[in-house]
N, C-alpha and C. Protein backbone atom coordinates (compact mmCIF):
# COMPACT_ATOMS: atom_id res chain seq x y z
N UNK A 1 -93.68 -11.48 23.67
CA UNK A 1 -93.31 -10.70 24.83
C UNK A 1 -94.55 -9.94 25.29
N UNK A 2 -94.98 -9.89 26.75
CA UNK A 2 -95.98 -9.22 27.49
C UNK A 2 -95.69 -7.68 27.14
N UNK A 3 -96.62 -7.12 27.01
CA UNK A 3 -97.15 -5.43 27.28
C UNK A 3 -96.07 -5.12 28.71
N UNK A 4 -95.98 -5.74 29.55
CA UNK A 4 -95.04 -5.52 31.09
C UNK A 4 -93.96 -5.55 30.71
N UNK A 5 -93.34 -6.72 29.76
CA UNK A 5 -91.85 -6.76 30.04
C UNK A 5 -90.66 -6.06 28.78
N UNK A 6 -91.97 -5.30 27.73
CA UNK A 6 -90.87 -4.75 26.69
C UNK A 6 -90.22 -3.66 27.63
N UNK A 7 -88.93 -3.82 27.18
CA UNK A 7 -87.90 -3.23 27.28
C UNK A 7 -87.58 -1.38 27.74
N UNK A 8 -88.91 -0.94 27.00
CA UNK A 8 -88.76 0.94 27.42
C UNK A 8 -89.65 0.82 28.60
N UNK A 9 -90.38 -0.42 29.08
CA UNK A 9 -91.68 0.22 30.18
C UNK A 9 -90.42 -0.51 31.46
N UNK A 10 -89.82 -1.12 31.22
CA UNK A 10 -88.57 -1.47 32.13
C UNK A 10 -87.51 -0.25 32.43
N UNK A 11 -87.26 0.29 31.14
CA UNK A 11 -86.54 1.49 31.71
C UNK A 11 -87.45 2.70 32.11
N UNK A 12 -88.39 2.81 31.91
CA UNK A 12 -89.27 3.90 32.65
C UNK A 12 -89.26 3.76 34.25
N UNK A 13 -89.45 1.96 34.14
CA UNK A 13 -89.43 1.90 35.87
C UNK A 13 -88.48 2.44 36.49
N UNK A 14 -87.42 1.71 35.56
CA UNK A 14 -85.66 2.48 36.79
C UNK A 14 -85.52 3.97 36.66
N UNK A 15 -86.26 4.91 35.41
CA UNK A 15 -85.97 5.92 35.21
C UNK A 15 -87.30 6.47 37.01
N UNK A 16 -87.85 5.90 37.16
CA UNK A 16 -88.91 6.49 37.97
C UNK A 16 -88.46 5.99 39.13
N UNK A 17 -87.94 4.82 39.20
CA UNK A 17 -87.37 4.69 40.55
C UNK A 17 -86.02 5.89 41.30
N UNK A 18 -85.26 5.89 39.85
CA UNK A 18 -84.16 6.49 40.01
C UNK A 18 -84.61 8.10 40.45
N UNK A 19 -85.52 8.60 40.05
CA UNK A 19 -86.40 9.84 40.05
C UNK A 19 -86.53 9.88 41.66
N UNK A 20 -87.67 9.23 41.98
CA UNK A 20 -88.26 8.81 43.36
C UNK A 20 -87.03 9.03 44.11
N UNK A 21 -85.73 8.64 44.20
CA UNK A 21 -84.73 8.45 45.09
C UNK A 21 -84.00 9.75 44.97
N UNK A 22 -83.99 10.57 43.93
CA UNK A 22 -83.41 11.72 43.54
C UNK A 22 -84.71 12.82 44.63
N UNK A 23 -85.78 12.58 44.36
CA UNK A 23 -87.16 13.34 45.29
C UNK A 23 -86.54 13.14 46.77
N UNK A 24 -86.60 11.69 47.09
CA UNK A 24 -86.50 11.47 48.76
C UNK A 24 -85.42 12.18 49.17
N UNK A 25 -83.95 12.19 48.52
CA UNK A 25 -82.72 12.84 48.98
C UNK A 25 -82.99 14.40 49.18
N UNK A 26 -83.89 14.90 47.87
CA UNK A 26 -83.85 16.46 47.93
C UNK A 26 -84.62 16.93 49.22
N UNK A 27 -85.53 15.89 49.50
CA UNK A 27 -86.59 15.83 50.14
C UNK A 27 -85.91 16.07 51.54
N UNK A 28 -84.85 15.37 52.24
CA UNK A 28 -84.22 14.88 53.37
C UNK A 28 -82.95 16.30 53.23
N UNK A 29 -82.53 16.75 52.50
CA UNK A 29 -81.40 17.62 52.71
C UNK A 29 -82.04 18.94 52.64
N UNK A 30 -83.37 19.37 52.61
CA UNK A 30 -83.84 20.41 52.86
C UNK A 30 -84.46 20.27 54.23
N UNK A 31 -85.20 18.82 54.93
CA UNK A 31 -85.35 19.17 55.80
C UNK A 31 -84.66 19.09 56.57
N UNK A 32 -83.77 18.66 56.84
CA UNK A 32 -82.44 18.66 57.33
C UNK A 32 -81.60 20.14 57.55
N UNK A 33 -81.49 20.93 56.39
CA UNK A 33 -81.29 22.23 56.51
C UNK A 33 -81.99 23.01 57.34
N UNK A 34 -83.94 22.61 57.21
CA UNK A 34 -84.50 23.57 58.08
C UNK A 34 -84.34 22.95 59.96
N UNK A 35 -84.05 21.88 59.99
CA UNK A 35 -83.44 21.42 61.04
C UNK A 35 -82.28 22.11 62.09
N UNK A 36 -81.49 22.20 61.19
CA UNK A 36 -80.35 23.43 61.66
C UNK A 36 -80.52 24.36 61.69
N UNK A 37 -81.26 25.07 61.18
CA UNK A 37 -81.53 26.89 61.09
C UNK A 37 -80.73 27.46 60.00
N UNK A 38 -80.21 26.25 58.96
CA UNK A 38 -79.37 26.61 58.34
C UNK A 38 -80.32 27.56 57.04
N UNK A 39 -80.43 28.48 57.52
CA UNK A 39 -81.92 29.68 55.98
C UNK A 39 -81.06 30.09 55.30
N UNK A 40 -79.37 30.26 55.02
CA UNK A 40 -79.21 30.28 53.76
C UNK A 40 -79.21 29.54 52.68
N UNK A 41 -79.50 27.80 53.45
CA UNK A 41 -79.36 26.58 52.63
C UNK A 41 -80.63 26.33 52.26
N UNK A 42 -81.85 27.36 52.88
CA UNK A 42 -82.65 26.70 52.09
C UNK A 42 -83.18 26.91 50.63
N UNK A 43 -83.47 27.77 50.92
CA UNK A 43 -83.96 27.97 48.78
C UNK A 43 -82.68 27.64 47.86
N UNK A 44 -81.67 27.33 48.24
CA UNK A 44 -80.81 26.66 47.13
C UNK A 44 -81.56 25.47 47.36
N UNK A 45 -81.99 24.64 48.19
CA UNK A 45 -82.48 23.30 48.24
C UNK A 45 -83.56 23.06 48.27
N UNK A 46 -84.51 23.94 48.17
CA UNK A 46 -85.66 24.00 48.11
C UNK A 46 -86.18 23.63 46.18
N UNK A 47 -84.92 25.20 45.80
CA UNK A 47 -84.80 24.93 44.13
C UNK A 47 -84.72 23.61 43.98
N UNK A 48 -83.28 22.91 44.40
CA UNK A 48 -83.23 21.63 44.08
C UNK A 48 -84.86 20.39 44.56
N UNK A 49 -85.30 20.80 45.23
CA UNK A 49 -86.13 19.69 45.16
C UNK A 49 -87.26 19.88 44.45
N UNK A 50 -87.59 21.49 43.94
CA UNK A 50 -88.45 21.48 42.91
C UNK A 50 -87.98 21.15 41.63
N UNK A 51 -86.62 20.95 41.49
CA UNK A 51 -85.89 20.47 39.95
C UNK A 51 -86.31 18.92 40.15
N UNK A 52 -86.22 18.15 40.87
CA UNK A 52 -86.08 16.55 41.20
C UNK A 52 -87.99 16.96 41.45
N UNK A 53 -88.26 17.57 41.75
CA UNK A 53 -90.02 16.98 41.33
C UNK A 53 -90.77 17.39 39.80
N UNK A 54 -89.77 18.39 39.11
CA UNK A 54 -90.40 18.35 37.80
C UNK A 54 -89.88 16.95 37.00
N UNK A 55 -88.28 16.50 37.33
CA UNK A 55 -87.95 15.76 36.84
C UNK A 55 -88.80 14.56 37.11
N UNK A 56 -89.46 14.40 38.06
CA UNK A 56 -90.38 13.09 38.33
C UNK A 56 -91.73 13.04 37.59
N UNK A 57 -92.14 14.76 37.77
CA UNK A 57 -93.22 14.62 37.26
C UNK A 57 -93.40 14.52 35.09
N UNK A 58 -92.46 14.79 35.06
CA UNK A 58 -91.73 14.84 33.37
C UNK A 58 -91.87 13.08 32.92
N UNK A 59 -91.05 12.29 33.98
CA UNK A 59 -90.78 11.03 33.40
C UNK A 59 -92.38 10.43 34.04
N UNK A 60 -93.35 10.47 34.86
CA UNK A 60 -94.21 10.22 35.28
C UNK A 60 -95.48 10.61 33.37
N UNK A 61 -94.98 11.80 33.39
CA UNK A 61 -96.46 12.16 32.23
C UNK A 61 -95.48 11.51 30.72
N UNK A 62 -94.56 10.79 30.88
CA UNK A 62 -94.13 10.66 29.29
C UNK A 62 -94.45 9.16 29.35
N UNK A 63 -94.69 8.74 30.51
CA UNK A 63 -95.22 7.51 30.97
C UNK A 63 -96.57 7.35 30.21
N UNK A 64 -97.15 8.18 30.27
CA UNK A 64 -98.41 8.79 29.91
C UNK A 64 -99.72 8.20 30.87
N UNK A 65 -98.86 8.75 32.55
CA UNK A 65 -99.55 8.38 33.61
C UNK A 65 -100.30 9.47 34.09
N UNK A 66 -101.34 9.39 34.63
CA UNK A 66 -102.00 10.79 35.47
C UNK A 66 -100.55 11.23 36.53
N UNK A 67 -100.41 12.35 36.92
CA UNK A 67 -99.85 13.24 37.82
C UNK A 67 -99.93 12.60 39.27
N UNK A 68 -100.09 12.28 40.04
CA UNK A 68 -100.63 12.76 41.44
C UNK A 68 -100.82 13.59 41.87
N UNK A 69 -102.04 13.83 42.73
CA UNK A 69 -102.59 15.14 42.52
C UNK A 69 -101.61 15.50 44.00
N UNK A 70 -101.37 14.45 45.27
CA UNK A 70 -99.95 14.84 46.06
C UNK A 70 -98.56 15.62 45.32
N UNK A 71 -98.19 14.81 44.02
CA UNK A 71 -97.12 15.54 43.74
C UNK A 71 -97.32 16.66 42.90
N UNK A 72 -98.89 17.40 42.59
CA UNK A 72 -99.08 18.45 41.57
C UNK A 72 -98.80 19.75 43.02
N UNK A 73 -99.39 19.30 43.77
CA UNK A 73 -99.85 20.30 45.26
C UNK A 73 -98.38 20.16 45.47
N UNK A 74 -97.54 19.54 45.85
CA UNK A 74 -95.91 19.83 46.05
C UNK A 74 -95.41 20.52 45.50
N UNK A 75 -95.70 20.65 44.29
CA UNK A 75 -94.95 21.50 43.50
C UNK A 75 -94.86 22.76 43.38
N UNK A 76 -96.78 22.90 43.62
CA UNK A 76 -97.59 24.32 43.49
C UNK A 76 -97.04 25.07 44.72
N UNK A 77 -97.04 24.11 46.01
CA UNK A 77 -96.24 24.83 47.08
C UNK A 77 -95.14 25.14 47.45
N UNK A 78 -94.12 24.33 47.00
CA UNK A 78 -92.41 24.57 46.74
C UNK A 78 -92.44 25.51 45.48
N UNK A 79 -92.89 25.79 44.48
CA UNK A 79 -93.03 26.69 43.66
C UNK A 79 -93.52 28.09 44.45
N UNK A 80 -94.48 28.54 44.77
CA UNK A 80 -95.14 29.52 45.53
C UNK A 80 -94.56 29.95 46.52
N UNK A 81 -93.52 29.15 47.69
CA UNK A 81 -92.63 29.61 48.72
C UNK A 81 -91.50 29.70 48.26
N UNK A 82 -91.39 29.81 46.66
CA UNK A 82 -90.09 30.04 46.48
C UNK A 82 -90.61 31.53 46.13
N UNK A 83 -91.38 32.06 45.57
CA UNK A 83 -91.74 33.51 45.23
C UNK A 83 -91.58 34.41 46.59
N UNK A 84 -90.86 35.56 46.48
CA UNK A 84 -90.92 36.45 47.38
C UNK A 84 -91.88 37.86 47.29
């Protein structure tokens, strides 16, 4: 069996795909919120999409992949506008 096709680097993929799709949604229902003017919805969803980018970035480093330095700066900034 190839280095590609054992079995945990297969579930890493779906675990990272599944991740990625959990990001895009959080991603789309916050801006969506700021769309409406809806500002009490946002830092509940803001939280949520910094939970769905640690969770990406968690299964990304157990990968034992570099970060992106796009999704380190996402974080640093959804982290930081969440501070008042």
């Amino acid at each position: 069996m190839s280095t590609a096709d054992r079995p945990d680097q297969r579930d890493d993929r779906a675990l990272l795909a599944a991740c990625q799709q959990e990001v895009s949604a959080a991603r789309e229902r916050l801006e969506d919120a700021r769309r409406r003017g809806a500002r009490q919805e946002v830092e509940p969803l803001r939280d949520s999409l910094i939970a769905a980018l640690e969770g990406y970035a968690a299964v990304i480093e157990r990968t034992g992949a570099p970060l992106p330095q796009r999704l380190q700066g996402e974080l640093r900034l959804y982290r930081g506008l969440g501070r008042h």
